[in-house]
N, C-alpha and C. Protein backbone atom coordinates (compact mmCIF):
# COMPACT_ATOMS: atom_id res chain seq x y z
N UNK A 1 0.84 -1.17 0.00
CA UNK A 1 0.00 0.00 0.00
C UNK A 1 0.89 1.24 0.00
N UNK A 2 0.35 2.08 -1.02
CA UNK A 2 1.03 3.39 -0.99
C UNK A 2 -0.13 4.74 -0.54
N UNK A 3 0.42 5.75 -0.23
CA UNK A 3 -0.52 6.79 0.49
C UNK A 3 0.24 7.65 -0.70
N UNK A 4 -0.32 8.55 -1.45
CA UNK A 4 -0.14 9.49 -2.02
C UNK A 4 -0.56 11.22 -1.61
N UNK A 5 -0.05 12.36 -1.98
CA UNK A 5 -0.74 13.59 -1.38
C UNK A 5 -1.38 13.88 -2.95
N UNK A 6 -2.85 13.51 -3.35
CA UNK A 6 -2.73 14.31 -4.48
C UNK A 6 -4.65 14.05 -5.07
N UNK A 7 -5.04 14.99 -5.38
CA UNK A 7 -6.63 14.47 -6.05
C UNK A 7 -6.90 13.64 -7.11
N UNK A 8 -7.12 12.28 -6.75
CA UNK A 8 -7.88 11.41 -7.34
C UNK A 8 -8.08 11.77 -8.94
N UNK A 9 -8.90 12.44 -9.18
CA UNK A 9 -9.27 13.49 -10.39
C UNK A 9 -8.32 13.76 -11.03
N UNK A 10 -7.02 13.71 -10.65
CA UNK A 10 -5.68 14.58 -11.64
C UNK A 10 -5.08 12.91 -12.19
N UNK A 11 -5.64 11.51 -11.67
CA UNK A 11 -5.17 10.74 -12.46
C UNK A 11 -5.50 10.64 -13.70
N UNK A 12 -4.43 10.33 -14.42
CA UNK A 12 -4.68 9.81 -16.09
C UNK A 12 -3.92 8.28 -16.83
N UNK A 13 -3.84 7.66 -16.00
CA UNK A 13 -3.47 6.54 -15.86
C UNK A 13 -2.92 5.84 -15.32
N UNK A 14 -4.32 4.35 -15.02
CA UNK A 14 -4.67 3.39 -14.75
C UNK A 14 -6.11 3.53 -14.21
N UNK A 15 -6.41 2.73 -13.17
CA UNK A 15 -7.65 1.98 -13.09
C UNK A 15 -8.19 2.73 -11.54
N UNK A 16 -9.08 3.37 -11.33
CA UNK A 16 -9.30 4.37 -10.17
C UNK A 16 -10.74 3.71 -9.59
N UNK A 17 -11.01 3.07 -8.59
CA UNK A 17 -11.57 2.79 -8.04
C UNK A 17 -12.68 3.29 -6.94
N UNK A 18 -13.66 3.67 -7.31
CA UNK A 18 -14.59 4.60 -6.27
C UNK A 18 -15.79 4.09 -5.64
N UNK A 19 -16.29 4.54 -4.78
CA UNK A 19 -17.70 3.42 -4.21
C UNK A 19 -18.78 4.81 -4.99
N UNK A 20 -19.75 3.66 -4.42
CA UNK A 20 -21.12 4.59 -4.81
C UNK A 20 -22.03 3.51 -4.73
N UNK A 21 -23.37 4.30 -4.14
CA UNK A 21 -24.15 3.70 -3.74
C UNK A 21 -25.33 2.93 -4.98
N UNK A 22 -26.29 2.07 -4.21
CA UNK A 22 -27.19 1.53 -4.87
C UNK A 22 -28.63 2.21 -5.35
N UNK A 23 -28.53 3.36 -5.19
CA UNK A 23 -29.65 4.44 -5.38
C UNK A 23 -30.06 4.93 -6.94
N UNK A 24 -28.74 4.71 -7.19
CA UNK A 24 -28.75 6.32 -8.74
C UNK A 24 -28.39 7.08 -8.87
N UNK A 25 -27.77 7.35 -7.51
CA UNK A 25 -27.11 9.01 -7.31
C UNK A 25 -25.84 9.25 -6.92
N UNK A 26 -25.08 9.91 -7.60
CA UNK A 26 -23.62 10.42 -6.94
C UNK A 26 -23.90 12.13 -6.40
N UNK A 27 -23.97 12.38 -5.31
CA UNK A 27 -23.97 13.67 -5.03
C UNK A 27 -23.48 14.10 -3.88
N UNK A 28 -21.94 13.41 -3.83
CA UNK A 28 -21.32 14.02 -2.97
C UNK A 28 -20.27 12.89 -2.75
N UNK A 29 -18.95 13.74 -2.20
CA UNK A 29 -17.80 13.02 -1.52
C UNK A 29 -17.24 12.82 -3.34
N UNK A 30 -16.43 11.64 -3.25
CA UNK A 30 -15.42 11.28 -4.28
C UNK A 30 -16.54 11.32 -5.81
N UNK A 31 -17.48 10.10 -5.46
CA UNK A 31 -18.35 10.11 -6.88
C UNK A 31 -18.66 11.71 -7.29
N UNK A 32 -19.31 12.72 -6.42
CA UNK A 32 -19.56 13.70 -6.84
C UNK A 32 -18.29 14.27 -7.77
N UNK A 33 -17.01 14.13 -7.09
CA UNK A 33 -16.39 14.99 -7.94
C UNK A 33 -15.94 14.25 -9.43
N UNK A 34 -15.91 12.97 -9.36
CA UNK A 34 -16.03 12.18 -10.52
C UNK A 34 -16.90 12.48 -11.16
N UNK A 35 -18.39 12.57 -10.79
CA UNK A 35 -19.15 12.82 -12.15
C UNK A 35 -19.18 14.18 -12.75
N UNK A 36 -18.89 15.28 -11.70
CA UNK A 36 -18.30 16.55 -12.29
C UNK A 36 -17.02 16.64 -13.25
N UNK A 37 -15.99 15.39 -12.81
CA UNK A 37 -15.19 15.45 -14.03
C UNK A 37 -15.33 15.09 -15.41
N UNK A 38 -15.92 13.93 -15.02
CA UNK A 38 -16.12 13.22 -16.17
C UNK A 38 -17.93 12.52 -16.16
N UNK A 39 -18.60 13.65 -16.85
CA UNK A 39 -19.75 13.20 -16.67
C UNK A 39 -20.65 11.56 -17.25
N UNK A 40 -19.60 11.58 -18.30
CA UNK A 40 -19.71 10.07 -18.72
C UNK A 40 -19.81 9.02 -18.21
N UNK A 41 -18.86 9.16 -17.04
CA UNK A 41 -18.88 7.84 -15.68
C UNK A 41 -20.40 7.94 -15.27
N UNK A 42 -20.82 9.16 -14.85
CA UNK A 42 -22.29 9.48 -14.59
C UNK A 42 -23.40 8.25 -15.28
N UNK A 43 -23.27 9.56 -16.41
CA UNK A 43 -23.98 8.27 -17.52
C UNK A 43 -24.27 7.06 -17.17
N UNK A 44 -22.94 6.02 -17.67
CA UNK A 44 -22.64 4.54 -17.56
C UNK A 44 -23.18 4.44 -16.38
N UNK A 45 -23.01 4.65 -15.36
CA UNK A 45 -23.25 4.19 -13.76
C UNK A 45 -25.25 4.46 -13.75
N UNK A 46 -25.40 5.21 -14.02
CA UNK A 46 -26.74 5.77 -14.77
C UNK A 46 -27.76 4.22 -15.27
N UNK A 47 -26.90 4.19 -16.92
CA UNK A 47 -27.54 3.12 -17.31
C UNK A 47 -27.75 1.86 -16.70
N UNK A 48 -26.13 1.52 -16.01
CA UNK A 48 -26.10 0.59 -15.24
C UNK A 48 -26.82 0.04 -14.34
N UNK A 49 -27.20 0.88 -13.53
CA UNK A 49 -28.25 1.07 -12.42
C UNK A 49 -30.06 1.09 -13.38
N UNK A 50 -29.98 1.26 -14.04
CA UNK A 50 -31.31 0.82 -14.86
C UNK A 50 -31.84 -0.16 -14.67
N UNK A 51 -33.38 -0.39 -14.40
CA UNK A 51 -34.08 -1.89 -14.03
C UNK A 51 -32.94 -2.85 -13.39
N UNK A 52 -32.49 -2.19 -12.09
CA UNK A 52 -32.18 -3.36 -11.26
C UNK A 52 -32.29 -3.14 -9.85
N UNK A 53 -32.55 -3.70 -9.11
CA UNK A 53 -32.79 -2.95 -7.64
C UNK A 53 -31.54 -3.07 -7.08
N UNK A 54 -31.32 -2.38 -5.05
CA UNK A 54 -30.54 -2.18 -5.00
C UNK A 54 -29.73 -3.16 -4.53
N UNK A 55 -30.42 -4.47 -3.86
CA UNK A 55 -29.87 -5.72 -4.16
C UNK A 55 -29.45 -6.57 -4.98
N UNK A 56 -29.67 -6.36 -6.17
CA UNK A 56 -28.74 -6.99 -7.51
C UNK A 56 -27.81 -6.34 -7.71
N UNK A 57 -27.26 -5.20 -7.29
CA UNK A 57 -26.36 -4.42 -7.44
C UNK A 57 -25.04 -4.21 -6.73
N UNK A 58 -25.85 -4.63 -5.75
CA UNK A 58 -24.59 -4.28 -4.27
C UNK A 58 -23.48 -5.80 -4.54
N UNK A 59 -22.65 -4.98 -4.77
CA UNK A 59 -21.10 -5.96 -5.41
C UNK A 59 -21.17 -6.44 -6.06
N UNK A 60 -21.66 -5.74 -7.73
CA UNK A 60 -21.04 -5.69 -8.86
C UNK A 60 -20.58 -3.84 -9.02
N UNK A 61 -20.09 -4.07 -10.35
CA UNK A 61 -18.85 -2.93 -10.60
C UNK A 61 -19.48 -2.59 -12.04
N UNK A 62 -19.27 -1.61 -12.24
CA UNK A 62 -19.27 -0.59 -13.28
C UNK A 62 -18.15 -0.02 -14.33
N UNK A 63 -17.53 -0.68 -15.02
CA UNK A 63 -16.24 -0.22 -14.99
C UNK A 63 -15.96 0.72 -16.24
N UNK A 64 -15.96 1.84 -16.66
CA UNK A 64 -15.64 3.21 -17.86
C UNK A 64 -14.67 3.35 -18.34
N UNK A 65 -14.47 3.07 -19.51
CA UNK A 65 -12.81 3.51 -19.93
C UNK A 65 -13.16 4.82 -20.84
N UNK A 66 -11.99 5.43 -20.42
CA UNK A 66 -12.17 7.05 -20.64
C UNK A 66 -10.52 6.99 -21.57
N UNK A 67 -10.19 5.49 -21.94
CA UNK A 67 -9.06 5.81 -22.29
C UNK A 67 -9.23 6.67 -23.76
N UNK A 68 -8.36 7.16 -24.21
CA UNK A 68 -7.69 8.08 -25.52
C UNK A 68 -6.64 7.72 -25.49
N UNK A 69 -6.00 8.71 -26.90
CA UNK A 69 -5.16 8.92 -27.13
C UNK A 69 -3.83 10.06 -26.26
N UNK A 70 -4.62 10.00 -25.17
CA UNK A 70 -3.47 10.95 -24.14
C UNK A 70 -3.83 10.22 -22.95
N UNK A 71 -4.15 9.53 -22.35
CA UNK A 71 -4.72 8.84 -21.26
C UNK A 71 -5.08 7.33 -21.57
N UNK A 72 -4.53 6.38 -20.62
CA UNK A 72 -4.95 5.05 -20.19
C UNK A 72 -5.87 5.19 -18.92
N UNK A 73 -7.05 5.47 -19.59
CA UNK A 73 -7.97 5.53 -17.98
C UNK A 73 -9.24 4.57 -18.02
N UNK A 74 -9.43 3.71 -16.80
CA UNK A 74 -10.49 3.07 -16.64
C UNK A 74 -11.47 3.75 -15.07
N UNK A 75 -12.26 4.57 -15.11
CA UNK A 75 -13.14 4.52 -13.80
C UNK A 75 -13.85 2.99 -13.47
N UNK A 76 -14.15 2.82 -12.22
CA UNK A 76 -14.92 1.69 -11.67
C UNK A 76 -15.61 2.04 -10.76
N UNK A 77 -16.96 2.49 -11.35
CA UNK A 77 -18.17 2.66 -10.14
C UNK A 77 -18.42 1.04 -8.99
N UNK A 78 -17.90 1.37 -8.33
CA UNK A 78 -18.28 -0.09 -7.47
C UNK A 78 -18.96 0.35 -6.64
N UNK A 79 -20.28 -0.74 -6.36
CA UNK A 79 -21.46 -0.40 -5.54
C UNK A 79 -20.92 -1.61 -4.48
N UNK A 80 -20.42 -0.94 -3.58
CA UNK A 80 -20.29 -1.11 -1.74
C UNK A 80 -20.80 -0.37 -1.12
N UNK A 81 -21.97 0.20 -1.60
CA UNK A 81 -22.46 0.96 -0.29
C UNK A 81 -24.36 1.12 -0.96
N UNK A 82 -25.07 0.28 -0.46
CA UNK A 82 -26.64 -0.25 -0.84
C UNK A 82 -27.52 1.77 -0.99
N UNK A 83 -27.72 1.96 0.65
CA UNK A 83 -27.77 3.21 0.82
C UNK A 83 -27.14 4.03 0.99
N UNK A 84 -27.44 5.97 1.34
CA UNK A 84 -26.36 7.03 1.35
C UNK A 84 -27.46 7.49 2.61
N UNK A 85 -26.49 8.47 3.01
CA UNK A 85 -27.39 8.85 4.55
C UNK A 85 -26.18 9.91 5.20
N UNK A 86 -26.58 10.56 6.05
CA UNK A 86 -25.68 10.97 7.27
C UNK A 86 -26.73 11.34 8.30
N UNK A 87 -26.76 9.84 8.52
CA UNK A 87 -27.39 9.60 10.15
C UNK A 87 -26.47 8.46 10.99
N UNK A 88 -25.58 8.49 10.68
CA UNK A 88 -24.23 7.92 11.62
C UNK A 88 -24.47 6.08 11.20
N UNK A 89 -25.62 5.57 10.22
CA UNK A 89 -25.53 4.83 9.88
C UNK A 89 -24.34 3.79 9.02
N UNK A 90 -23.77 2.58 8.77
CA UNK A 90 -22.78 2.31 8.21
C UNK A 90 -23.29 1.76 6.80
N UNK A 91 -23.27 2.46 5.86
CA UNK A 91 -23.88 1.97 4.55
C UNK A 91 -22.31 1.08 3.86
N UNK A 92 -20.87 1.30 4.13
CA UNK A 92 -20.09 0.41 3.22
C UNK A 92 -20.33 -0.83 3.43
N UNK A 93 -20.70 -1.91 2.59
CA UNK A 93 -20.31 -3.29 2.91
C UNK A 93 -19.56 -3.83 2.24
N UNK A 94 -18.43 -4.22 3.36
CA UNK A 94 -16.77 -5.07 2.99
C UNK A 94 -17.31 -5.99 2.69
N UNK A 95 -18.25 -7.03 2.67
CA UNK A 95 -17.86 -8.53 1.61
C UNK A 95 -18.04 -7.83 0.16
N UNK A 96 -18.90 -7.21 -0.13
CA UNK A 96 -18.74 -6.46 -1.45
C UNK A 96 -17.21 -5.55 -1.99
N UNK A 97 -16.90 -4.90 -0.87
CA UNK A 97 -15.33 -4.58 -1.86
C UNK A 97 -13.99 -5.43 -1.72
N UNK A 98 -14.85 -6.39 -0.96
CA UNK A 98 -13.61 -7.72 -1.09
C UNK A 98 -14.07 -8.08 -2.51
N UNK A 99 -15.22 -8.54 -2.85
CA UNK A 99 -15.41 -9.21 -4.25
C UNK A 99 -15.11 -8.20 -5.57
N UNK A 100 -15.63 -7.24 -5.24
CA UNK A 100 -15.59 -5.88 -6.30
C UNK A 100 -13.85 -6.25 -6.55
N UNK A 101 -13.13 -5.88 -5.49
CA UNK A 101 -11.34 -5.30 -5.91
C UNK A 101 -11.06 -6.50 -6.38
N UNK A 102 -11.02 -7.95 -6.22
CA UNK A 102 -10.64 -8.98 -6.18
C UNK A 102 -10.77 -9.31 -7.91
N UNK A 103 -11.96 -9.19 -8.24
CA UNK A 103 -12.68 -9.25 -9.30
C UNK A 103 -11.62 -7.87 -10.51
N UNK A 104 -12.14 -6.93 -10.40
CA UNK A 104 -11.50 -5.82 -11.12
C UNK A 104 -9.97 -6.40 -11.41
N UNK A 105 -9.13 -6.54 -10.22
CA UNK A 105 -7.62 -6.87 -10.45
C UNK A 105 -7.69 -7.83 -11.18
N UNK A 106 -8.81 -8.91 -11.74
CA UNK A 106 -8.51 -10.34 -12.01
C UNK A 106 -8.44 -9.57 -13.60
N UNK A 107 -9.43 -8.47 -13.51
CA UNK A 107 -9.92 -8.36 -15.09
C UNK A 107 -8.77 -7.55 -16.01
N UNK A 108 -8.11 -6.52 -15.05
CA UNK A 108 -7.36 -4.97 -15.07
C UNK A 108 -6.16 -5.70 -14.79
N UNK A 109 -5.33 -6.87 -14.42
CA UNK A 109 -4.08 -6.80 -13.43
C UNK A 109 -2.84 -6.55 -14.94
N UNK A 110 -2.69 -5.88 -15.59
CA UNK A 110 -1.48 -5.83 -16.22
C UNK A 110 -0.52 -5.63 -15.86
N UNK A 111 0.73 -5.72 -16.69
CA UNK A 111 1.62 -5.54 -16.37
C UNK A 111 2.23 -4.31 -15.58
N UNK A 112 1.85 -3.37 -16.28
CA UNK A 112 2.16 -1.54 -16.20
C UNK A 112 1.02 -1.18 -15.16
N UNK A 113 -0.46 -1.60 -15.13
CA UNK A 113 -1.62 -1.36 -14.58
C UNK A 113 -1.11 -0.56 -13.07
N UNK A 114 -1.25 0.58 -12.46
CA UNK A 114 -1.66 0.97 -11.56
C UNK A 114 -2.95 1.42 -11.16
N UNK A 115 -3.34 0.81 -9.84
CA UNK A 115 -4.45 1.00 -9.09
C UNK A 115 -4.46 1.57 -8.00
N UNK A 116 -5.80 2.47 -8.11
CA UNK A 116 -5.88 3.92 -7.31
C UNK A 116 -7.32 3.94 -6.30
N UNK A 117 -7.04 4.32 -5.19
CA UNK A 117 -8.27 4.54 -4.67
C UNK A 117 -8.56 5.68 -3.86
N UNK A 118 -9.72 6.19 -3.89
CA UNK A 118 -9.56 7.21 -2.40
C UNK A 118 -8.96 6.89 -1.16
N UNK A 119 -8.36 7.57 -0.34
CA UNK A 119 -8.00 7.32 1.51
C UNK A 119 -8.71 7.39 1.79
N UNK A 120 -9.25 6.53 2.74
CA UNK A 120 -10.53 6.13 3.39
C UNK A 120 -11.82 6.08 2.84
N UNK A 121 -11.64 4.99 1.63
CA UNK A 121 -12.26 4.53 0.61
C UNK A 121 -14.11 3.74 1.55
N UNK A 122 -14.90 4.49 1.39
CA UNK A 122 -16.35 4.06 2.33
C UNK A 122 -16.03 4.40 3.62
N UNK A 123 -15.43 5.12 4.25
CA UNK A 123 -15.11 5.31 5.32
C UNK A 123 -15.43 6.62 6.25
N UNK A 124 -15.61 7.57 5.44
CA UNK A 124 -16.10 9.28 5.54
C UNK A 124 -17.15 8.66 6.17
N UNK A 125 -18.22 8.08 6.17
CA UNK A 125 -19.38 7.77 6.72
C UNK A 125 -19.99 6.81 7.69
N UNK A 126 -18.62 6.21 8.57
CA UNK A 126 -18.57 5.09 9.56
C UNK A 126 -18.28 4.09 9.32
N UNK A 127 -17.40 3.81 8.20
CA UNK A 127 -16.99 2.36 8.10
C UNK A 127 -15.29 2.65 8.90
N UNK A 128 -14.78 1.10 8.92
CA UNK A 128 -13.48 1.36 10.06
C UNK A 128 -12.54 1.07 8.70
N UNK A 129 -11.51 1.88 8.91
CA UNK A 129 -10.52 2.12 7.85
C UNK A 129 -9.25 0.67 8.46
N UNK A 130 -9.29 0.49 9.17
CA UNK A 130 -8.49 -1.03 9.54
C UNK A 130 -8.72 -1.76 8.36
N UNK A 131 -10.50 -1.94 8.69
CA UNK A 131 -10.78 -3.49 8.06
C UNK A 131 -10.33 -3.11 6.70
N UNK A 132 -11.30 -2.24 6.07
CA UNK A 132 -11.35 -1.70 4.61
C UNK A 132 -10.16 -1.82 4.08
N UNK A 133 -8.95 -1.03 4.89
CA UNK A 133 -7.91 -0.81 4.40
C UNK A 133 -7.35 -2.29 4.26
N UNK A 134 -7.36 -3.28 4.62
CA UNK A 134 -6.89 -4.54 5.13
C UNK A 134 -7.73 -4.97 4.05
N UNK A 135 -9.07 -5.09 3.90
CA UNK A 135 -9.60 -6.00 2.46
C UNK A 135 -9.18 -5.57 1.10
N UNK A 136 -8.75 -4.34 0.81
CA UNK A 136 -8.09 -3.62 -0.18
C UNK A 136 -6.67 -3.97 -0.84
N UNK A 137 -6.02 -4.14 0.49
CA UNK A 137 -4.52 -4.68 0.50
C UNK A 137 -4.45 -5.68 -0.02
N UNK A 138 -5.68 -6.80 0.91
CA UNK A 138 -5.02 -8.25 0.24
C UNK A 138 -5.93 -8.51 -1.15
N UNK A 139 -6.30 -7.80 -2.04
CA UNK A 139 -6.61 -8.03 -2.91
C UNK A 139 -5.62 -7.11 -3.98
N UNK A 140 -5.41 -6.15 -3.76
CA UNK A 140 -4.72 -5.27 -4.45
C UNK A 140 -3.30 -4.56 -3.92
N UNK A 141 -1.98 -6.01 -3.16
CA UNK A 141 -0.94 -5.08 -2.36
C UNK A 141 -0.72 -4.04 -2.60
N UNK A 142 -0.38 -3.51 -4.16
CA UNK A 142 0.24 -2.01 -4.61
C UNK A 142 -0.60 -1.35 -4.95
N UNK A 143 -1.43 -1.58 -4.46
CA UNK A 143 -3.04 -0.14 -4.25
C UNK A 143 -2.03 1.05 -4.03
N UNK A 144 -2.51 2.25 -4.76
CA UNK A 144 -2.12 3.92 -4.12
C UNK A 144 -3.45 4.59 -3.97
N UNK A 145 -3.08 4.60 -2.38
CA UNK A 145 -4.35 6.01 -2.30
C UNK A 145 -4.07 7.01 -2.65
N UNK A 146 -4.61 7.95 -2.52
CA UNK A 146 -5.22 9.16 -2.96
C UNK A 146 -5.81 9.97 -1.58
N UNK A 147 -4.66 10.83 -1.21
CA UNK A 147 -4.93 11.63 -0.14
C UNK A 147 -5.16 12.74 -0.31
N UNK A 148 -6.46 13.89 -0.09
CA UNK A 148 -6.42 14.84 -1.06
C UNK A 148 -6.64 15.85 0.40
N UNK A 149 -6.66 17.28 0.14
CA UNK A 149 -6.73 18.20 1.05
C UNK A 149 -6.05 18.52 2.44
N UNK A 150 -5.06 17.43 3.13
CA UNK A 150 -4.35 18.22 4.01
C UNK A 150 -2.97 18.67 3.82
């Protein structure tokens, strides 16, 4: 595991990993600023979420390639988190981003491939950054977070 100082958003290659819930909606925290970057991820995550509820959803992945000709980029909407709330409730669920990361690396693991995630990836909202951080690792050792604002 690597800790980086730098916004998520300024990557342009490899494979960036974000949660988001089972609702339909990104409007706030990391997804928000993802779909402000790149509204396309929006979209896809959009369609994706089309005729399915939020239990068919919760741990599968979404995955966007935004690659070009100046960028190797893949987004991955991964749904680990059913509901959104701030009522001190814990909406991440780790058996889902055990399967989500596990899965992605099987699909993404290249050679060159770096993989990126937010710091304290489901965690802003009461999940424990131990475990998380610990199910992340052993699926993905050379994960780099993404530490943004201090």
């Amino acid at each position: 595991m690597k800790i980086i100082q730098r916004d998520i958003t300024t990557i342009d290659d490899g494979v960036i990993f974000h949660q988001v819930n089972c609702q339909g909606v990104m409007r706030s925290g990391v997804a928000k600023a993802i779909r402000e970057k790149w509204p396309e991820v929006f979209s896809e995550y959009s369609k994706f979420c089309r005729n399915k509820t939020p239990e068919e959803l919760l741990g599968t992945y979404n995955a966007v390639n935004l690659s070009d000709e100046y960028s190797n980029l893949i987004i991955v909407n991964c749904f680990s988190q059913k509901n959104y709330g701030y009522d001190g409730e814990l909406y991440t669920d780790y058996v889902s981003i055990d399967k989500i990361f596990r899965a992605v690396y099987r699909e993404y693991c290249f050679s060159e491939t770096k993989f990126y995630a937010p710091y304290l990836y489901g965690c802003v909202r009461g999940g424990d950054w131990n475990k998380v951080s610990e199910i992340i690792c052993r699926n993905i050792p050379d994960i780099i977070f993404c530490k943004y604002g201090e």
